[in-house]
Each structure stands twice: as structure tokens, then as C-alpha cells.
PDB file of N, CA and C in Angstrom:
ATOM      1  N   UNK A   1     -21.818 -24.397  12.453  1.00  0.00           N
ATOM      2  CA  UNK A   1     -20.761 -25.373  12.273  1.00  0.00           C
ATOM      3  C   UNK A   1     -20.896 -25.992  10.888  1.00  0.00           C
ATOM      4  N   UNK A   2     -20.425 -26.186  10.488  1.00  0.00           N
ATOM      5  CA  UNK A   2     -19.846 -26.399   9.219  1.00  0.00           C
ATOM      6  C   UNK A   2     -19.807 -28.248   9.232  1.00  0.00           C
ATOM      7  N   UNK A   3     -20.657 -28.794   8.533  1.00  0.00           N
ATOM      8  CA  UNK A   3     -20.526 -30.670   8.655  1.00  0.00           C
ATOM      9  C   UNK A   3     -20.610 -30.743   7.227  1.00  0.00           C
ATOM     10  N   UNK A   4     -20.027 -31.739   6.409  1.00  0.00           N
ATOM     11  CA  UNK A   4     -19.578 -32.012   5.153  1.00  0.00           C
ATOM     12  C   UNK A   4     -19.305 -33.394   5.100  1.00  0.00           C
ATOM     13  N   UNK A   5     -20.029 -34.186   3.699  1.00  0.00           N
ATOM     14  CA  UNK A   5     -19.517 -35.661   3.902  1.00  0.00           C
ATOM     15  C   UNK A   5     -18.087 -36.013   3.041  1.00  0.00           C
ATOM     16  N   UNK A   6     -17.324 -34.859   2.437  1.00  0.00           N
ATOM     17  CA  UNK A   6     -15.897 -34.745   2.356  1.00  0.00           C
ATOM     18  C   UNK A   6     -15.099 -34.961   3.131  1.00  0.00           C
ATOM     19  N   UNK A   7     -13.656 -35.103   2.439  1.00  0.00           N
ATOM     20  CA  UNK A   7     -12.393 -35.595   3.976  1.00  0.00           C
ATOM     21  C   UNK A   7     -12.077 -34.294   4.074  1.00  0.00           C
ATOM     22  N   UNK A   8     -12.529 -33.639   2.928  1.00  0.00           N
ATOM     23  CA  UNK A   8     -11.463 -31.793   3.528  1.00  0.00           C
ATOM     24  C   UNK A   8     -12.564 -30.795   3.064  1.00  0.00           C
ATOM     25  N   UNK A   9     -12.315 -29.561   3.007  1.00  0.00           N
ATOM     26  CA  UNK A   9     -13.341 -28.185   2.986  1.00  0.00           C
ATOM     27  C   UNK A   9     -12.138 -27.690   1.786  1.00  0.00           C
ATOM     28  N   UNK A  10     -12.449 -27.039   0.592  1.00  0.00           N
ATOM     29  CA  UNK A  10     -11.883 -26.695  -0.177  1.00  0.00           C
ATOM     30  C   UNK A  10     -11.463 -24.945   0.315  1.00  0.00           C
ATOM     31  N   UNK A  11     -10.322 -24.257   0.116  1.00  0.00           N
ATOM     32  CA  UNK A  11      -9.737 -23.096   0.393  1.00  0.00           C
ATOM     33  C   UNK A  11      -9.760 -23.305   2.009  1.00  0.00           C
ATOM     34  N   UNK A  12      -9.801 -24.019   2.913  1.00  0.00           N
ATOM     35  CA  UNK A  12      -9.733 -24.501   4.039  1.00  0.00           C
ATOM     36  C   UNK A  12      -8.796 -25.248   4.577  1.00  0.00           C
ATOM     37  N   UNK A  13      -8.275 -24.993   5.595  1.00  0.00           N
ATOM     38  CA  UNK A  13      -6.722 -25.489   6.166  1.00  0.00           C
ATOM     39  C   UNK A  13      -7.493 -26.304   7.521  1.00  0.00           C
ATOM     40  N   UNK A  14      -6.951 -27.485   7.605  1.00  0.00           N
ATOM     41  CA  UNK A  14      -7.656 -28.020   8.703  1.00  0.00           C
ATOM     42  C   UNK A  14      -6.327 -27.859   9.840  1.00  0.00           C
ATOM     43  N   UNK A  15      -6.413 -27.656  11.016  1.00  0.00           N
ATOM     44  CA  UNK A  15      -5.651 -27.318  11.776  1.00  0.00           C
ATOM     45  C   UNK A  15      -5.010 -28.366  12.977  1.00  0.00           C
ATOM     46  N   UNK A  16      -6.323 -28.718  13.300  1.00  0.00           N
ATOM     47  CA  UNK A  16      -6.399 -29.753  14.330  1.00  0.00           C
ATOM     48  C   UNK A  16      -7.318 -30.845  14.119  1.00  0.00           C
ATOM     49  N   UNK A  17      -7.062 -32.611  14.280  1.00  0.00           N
ATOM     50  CA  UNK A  17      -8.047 -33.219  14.100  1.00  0.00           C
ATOM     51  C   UNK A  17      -8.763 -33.740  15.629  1.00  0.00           C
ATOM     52  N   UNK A  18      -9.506 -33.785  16.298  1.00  0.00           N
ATOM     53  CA  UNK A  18     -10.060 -33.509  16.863  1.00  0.00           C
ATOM     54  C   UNK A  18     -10.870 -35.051  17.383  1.00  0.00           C
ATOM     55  N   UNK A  19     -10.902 -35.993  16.613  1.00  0.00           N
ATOM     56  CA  UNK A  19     -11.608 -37.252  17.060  1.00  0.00           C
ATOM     57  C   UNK A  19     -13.282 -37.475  16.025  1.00  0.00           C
ATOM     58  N   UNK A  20     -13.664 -38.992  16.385  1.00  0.00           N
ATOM     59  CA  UNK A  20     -14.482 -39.270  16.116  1.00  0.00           C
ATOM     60  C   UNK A  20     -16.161 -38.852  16.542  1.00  0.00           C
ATOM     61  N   UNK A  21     -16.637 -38.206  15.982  1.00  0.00           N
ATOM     62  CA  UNK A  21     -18.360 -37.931  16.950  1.00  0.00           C
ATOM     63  C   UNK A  21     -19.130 -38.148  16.037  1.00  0.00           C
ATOM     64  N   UNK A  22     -20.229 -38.692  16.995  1.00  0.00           N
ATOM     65  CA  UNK A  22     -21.394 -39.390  16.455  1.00  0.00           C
ATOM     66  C   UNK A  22     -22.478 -39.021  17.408  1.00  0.00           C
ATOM     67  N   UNK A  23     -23.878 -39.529  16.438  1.00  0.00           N
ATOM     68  CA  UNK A  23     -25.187 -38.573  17.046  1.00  0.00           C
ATOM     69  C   UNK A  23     -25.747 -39.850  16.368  1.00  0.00           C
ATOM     70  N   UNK A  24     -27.286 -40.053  17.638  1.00  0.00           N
ATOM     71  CA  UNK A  24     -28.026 -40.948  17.059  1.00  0.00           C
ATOM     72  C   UNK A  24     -29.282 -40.800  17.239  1.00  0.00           C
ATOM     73  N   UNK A  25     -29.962 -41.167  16.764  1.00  0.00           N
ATOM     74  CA  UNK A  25     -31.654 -41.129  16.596  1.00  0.00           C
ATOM     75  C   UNK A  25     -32.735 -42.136  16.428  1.00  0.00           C
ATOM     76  N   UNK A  26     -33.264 -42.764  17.449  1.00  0.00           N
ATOM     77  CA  UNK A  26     -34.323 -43.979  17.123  1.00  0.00           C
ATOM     78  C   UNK A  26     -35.984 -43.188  17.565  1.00  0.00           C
ATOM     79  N   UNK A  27     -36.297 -43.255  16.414  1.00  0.00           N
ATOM     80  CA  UNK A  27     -37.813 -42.266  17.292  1.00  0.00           C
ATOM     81  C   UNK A  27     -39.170 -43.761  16.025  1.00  0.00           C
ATOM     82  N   UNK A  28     -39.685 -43.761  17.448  1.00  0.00           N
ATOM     83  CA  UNK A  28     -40.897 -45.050  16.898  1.00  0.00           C
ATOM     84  C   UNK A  28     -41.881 -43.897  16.108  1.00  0.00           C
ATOM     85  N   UNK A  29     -42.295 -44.646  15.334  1.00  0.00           N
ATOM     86  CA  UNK A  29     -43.473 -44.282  14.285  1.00  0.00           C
ATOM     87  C   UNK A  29     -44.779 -45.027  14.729  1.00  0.00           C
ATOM     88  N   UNK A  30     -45.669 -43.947  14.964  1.00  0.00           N
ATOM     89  CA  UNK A  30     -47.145 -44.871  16.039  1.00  0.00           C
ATOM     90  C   UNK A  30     -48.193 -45.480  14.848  1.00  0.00           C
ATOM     91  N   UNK A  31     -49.080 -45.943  15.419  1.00  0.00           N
ATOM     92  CA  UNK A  31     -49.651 -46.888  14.749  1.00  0.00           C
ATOM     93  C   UNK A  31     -51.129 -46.525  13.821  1.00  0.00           C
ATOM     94  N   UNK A  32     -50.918 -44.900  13.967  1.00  0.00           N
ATOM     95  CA  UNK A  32     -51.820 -44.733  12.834  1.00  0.00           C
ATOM     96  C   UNK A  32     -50.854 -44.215  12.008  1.00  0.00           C
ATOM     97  N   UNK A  33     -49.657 -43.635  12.155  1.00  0.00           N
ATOM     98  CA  UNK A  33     -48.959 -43.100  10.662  1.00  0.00           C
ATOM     99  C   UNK A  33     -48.980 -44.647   9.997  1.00  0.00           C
ATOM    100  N   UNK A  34     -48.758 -45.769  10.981  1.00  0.00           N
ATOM    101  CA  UNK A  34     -48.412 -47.003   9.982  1.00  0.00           C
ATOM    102  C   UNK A  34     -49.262 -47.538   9.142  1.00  0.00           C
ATOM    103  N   UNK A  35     -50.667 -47.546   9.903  1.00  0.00           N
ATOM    104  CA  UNK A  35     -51.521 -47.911   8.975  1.00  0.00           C
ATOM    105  C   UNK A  35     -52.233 -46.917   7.710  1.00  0.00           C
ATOM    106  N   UNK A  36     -51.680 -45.906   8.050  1.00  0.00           N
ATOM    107  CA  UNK A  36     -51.716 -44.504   6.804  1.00  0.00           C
ATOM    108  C   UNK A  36     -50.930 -44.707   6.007  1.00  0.00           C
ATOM    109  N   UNK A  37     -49.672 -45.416   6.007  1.00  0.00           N
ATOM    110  CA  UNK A  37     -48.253 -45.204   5.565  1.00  0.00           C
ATOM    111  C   UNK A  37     -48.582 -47.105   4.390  1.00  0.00           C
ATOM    112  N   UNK A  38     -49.529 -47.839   5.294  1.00  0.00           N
ATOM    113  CA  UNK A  38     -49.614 -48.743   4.566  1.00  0.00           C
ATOM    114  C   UNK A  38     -50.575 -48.990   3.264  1.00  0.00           C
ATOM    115  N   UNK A  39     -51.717 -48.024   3.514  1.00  0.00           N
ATOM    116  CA  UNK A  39     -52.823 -47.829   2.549  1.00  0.00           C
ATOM    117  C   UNK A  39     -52.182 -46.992   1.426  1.00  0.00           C
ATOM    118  N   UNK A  40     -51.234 -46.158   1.865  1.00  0.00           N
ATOM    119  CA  UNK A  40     -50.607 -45.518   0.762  1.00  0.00           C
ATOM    120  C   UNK A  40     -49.319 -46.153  -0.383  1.00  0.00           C
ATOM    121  N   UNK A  41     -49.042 -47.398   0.759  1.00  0.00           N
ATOM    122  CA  UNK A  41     -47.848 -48.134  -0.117  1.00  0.00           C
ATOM    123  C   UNK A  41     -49.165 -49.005  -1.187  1.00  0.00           C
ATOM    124  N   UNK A  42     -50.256 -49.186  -0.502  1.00  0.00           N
ATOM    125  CA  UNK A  42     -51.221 -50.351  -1.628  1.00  0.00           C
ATOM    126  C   UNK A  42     -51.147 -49.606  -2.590  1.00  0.00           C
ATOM    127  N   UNK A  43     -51.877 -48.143  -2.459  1.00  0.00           N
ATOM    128  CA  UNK A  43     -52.133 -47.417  -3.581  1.00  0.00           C
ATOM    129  C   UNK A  43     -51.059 -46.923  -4.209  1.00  0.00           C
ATOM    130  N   UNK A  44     -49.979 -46.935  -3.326  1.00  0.00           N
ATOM    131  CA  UNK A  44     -48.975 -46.144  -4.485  1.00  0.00           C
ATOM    132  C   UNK A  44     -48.627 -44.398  -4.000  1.00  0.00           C
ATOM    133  N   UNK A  45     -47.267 -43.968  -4.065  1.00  0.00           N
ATOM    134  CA  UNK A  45     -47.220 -42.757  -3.521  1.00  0.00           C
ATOM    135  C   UNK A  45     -46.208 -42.955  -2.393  1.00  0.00           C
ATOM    136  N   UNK A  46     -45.960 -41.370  -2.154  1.00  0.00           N
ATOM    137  CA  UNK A  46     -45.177 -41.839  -1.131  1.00  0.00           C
ATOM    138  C   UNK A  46     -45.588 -41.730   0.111  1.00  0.00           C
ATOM    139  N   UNK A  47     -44.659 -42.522   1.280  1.00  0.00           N
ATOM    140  CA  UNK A  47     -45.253 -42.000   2.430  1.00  0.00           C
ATOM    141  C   UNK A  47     -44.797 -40.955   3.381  1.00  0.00           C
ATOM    142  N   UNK A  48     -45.415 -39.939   3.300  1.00  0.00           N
ATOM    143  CA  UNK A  48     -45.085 -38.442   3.949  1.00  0.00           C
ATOM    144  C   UNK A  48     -45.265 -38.693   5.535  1.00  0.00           C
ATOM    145  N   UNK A  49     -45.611 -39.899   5.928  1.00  0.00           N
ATOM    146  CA  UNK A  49     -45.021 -39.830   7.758  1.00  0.00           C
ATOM    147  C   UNK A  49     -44.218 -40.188   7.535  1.00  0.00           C
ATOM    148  N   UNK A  50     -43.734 -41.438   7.369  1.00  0.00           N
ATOM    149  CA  UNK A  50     -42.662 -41.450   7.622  1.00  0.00           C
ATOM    150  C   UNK A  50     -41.403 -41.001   6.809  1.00  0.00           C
ATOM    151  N   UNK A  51     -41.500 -39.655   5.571  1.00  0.00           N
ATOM    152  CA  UNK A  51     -40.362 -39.195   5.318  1.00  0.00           C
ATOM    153  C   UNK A  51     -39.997 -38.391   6.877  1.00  0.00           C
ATOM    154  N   UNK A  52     -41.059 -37.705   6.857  1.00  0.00           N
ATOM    155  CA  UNK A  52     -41.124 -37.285   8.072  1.00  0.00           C
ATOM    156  C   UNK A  52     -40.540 -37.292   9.267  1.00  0.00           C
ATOM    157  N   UNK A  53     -40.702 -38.190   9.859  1.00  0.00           N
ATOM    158  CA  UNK A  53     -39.997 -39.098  10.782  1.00  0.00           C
ATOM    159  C   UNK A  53     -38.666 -39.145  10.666  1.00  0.00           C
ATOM    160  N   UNK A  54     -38.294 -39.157   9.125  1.00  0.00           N
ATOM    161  CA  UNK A  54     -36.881 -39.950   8.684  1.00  0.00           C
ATOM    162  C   UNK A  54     -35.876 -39.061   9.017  1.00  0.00           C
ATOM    163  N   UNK A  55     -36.884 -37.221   8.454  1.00  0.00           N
ATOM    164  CA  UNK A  55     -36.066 -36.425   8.350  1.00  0.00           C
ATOM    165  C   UNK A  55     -36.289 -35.967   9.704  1.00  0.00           C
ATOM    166  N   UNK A  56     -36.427 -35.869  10.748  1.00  0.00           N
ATOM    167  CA  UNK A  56     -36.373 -35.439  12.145  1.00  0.00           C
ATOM    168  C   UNK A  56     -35.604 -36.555  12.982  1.00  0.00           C
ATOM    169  N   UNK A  57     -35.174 -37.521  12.618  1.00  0.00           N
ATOM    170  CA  UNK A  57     -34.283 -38.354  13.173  1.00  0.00           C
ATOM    171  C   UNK A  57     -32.985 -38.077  12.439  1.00  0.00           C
ATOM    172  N   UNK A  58     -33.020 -37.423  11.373  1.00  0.00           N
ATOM    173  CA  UNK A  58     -31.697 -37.179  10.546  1.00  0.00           C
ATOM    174  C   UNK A  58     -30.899 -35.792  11.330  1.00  0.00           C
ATOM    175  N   UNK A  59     -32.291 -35.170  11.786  1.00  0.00           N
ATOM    176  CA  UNK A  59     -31.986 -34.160  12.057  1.00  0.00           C
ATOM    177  C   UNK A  59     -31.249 -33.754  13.671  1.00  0.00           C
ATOM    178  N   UNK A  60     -32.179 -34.973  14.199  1.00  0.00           N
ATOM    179  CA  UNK A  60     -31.420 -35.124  15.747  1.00  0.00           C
ATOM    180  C   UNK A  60     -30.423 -35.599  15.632  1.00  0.00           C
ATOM    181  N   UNK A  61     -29.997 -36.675  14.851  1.00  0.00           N
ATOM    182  CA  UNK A  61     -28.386 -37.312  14.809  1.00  0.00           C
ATOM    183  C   UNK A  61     -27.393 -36.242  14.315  1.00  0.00           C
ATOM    184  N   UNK A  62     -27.602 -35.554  13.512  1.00  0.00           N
ATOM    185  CA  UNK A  62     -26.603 -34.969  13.260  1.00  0.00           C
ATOM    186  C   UNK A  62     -26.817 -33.821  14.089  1.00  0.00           C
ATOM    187  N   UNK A  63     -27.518 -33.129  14.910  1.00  0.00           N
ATOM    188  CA  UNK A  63     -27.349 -31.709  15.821  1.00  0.00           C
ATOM    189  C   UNK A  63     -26.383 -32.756  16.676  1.00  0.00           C
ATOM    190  N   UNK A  64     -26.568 -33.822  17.638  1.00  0.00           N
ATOM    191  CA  UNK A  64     -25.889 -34.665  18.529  1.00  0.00           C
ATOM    192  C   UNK A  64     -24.372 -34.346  17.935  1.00  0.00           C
ATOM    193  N   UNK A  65     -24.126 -35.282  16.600  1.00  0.00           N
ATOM    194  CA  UNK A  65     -23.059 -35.114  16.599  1.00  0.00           C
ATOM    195  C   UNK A  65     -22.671 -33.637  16.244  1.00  0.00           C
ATOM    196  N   UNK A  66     -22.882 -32.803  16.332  1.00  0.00           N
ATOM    197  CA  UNK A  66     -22.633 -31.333  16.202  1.00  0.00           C
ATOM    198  C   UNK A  66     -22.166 -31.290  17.411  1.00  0.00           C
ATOM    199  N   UNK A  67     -23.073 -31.044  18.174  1.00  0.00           N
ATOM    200  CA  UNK A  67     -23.046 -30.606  19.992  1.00  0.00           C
ATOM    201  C   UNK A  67     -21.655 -31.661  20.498  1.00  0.00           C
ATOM    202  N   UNK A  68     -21.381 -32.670  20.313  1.00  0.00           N
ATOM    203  CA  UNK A  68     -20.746 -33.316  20.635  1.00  0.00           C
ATOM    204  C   UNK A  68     -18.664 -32.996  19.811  1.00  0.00           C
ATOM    205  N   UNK A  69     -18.869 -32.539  18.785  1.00  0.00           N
ATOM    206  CA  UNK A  69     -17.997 -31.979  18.119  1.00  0.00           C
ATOM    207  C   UNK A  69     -17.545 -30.624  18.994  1.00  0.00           C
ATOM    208  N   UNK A  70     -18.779 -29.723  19.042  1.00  0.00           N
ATOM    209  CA  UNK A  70     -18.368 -28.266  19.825  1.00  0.00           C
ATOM    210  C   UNK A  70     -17.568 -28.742  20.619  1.00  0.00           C
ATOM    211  N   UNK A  71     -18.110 -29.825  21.917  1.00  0.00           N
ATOM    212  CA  UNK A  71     -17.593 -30.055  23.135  1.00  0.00           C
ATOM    213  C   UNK A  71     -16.191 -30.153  23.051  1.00  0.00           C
ATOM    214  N   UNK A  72     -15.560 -30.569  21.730  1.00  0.00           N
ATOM    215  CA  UNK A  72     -14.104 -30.929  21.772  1.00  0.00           C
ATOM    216  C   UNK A  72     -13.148 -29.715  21.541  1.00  0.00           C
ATOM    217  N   UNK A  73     -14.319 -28.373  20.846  1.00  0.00           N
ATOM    218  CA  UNK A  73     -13.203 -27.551  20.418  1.00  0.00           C
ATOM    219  C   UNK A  73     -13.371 -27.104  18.885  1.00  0.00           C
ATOM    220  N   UNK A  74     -14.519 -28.267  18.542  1.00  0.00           N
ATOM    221  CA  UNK A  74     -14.207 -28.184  17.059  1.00  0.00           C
ATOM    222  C   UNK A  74     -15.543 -27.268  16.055  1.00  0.00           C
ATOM    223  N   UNK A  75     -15.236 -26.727  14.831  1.00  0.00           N
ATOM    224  CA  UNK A  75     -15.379 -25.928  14.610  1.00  0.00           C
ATOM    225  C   UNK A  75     -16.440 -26.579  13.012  1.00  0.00           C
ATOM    226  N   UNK A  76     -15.932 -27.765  12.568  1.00  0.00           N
ATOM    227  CA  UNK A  76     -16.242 -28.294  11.390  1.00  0.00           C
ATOM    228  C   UNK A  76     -16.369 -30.092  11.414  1.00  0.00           C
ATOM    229  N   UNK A  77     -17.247 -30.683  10.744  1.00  0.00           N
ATOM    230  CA  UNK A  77     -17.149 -32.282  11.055  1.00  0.00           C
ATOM    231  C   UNK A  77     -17.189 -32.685   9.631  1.00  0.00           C
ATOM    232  N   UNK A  78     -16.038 -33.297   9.318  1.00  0.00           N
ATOM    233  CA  UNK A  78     -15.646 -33.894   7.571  1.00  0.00           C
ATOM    234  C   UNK A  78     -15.726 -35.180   7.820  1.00  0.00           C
ATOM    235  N   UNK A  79     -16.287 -35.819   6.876  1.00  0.00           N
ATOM    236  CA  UNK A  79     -16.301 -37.377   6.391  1.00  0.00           C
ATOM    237  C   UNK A  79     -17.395 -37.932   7.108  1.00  0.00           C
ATOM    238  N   UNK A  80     -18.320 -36.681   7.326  1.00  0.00           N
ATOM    239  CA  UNK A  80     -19.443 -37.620   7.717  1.00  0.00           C
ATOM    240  C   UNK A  80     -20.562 -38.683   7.045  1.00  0.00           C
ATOM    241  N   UNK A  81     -21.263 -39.261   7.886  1.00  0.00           N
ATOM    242  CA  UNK A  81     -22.075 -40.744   6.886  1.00  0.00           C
ATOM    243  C   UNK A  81     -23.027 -40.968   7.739  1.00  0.00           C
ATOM    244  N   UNK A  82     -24.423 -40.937   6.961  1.00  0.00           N
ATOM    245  CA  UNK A  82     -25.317 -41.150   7.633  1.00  0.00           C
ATOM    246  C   UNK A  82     -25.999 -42.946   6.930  1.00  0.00           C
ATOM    247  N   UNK A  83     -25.921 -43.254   8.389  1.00  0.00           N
ATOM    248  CA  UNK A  83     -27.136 -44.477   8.256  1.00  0.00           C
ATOM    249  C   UNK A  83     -28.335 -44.882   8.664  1.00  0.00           C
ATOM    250  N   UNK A  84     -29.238 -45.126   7.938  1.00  0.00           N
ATOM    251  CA  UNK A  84     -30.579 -45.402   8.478  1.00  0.00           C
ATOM    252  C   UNK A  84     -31.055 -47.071   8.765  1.00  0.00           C
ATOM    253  N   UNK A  85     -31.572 -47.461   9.631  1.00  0.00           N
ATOM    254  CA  UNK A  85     -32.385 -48.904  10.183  1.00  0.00           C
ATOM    255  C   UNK A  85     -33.384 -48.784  10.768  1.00  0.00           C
ATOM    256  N   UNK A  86     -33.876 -50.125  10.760  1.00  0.00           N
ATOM    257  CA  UNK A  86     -35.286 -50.420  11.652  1.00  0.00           C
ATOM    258  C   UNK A  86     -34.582 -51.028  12.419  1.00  0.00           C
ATOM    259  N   UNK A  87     -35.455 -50.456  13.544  1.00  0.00           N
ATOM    260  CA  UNK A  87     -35.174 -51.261  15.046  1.00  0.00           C
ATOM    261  C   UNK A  87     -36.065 -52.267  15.171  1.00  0.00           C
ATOM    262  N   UNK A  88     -35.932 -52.942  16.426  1.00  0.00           N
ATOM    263  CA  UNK A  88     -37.320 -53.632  17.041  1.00  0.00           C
ATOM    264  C   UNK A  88     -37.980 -55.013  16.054  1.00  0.00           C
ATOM    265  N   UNK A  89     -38.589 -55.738  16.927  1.00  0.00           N
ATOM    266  CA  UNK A  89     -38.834 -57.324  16.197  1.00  0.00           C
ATOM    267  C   UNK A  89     -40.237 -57.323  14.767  1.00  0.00           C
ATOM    268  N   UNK A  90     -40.838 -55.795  15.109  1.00  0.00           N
ATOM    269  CA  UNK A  90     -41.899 -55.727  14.082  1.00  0.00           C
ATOM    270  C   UNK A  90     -41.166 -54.317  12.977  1.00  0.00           C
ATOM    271  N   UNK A  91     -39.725 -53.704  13.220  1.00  0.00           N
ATOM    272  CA  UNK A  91     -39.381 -52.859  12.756  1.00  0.00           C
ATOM    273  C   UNK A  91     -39.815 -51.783  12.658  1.00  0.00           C
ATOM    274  N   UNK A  92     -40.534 -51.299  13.995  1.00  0.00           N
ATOM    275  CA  UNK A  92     -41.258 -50.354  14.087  1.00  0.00           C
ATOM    276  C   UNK A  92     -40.719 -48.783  14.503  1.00  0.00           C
ATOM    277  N   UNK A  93     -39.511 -49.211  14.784  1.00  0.00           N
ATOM    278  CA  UNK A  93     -38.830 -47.950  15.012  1.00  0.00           C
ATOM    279  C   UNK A  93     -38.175 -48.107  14.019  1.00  0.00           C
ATOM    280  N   UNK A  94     -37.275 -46.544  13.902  1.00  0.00           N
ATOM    281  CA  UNK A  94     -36.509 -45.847  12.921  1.00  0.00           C
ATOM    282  C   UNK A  94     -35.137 -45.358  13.508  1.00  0.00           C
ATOM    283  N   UNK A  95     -34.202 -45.562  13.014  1.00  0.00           N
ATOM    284  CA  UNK A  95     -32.460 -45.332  13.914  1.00  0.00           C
ATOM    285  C   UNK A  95     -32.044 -44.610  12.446  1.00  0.00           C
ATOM    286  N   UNK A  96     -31.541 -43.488  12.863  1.00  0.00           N
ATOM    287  CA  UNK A  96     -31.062 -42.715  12.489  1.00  0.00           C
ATOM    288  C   UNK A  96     -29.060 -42.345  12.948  1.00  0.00           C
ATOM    289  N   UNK A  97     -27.949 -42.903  12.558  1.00  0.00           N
ATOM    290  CA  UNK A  97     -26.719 -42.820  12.861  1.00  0.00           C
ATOM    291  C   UNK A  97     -25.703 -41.768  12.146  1.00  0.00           C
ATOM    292  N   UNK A  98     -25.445 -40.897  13.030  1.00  0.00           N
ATOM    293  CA  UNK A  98     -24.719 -39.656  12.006  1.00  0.00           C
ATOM    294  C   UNK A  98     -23.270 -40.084  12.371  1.00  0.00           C
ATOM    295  N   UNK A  99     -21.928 -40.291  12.040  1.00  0.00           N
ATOM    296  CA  UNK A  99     -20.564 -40.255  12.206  1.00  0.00           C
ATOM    297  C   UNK A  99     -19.589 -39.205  11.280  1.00  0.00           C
ATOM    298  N   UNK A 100     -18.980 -38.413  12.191  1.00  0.00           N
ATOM    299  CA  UNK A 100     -17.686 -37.960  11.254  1.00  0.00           C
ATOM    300  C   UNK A 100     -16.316 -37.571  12.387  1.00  0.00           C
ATOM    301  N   UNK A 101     -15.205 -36.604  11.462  1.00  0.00           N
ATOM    302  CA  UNK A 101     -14.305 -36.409  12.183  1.00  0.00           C
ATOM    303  C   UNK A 101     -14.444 -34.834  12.824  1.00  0.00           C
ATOM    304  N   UNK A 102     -14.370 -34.938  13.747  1.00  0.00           N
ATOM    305  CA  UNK A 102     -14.623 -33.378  14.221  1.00  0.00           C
ATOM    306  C   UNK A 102     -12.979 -32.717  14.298  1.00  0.00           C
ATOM    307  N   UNK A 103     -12.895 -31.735  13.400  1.00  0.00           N
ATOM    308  CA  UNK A 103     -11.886 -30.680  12.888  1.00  0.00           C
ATOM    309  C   UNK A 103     -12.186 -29.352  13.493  1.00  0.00           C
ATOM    310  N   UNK A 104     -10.728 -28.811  13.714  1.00  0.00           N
ATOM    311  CA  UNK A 104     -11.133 -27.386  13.578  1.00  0.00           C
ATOM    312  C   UNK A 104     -10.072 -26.776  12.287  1.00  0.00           C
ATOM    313  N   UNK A 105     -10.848 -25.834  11.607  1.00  0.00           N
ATOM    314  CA  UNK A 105     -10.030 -25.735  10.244  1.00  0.00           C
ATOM    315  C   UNK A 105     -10.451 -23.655  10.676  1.00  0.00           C
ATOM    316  N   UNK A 106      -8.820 -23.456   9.761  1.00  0.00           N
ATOM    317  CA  UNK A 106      -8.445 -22.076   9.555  1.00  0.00           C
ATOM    318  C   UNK A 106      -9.455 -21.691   9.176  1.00  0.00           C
ATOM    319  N   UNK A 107      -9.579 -19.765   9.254  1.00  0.00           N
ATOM    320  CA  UNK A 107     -10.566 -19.225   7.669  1.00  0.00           C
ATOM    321  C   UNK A 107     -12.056 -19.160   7.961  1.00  0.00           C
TER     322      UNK A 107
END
């Protein structure tokens, strides 16, 4: 499937618009990546858990909204936007929010 954060697919005829779908992702980060993740912010560098993390919550939100697109019919998802937050009162989780329009386009 075809997802793009464009309103259209170039040489592509969109046919049908299809509705809004969205996919989401909150996955907690445990408490030794944090204190790994914090010795590395003292020193400097980046922190590879939680890119980690970031990118496997990126990755579940947007399969969701994929799977959730198929369900309608659709073939392609344009104008999508991803947002990232901390959850929780110590911000210990990670939310991951995928949104677009699920299309089905010619071609």
C-alpha cells in the first residue's frame, strides 16, 4: 500500500476518497533503557533505545492505519502526519499517532 504525506500521488488518478484512518502506538520504555538513555544524555550522544522504541511505535501506527485503510477498500493513504508524545505523569511512555486519507487511486 502505498502511504504518502502528500494530498495526491503524481501520474496517479485518485478515484475514490475513502475516509479518515488512523493507527496508534503507546509502548513504555523500561527502566533500564532509561537509566542507559540518561547516562548517555550526561555524556552526550544519542540515545539508541529510545530511537528505537520511537521507530517501532512509528512503525505500529502506521501498519494500524494501513490495515485499517485496506478494511475500507483502499489502496493508498495521502496526507498523512505523524505525531509523537509522552504519556503518563513521569512521561514514561511513548505515543506514537499516524492519520491520513485512505484513497483508492487508478494505475
Amino acid at each position: 500500500m502505498l502511504v504518502t504525506t502528500t494530498p495526491n500521488i503524481e501520474g496517479k488518478r485518485i478515484v475514490k476518497y475513502l475516509g479518515l484512518v488512523t493507527g496508534e502506538a503507546i509502548l513504555g520504555a523500561n527502566i533500564f533503557k532509561d537509566f542507559f538513555a540518561g547516562i548517555r544524555d550526561i555524556v552526550g550522544g544519542r540515545s539508541a533505545a529510545y530511537e528505537e522504541e520511537l521507530r517501532k511505535a512509528k512503525d505500529i501506527a502506521i501498519t494500524e492505519m494501513q490495515q485499517q485503510a485496506r478494511d475500507l477498500g483502499a489502496n493508498a493513504v495521502i496526507g498523512v502526519d505523524l505525531d509523537y508524545e509522552t504519556v503518563g505523569q513521569s512521561g514514561g511512555m511513548l505515543m506514537v499517532s499516524a492519520s491520513g486519507t485512505a484513497v483508492y487511486i487508478e494505475g
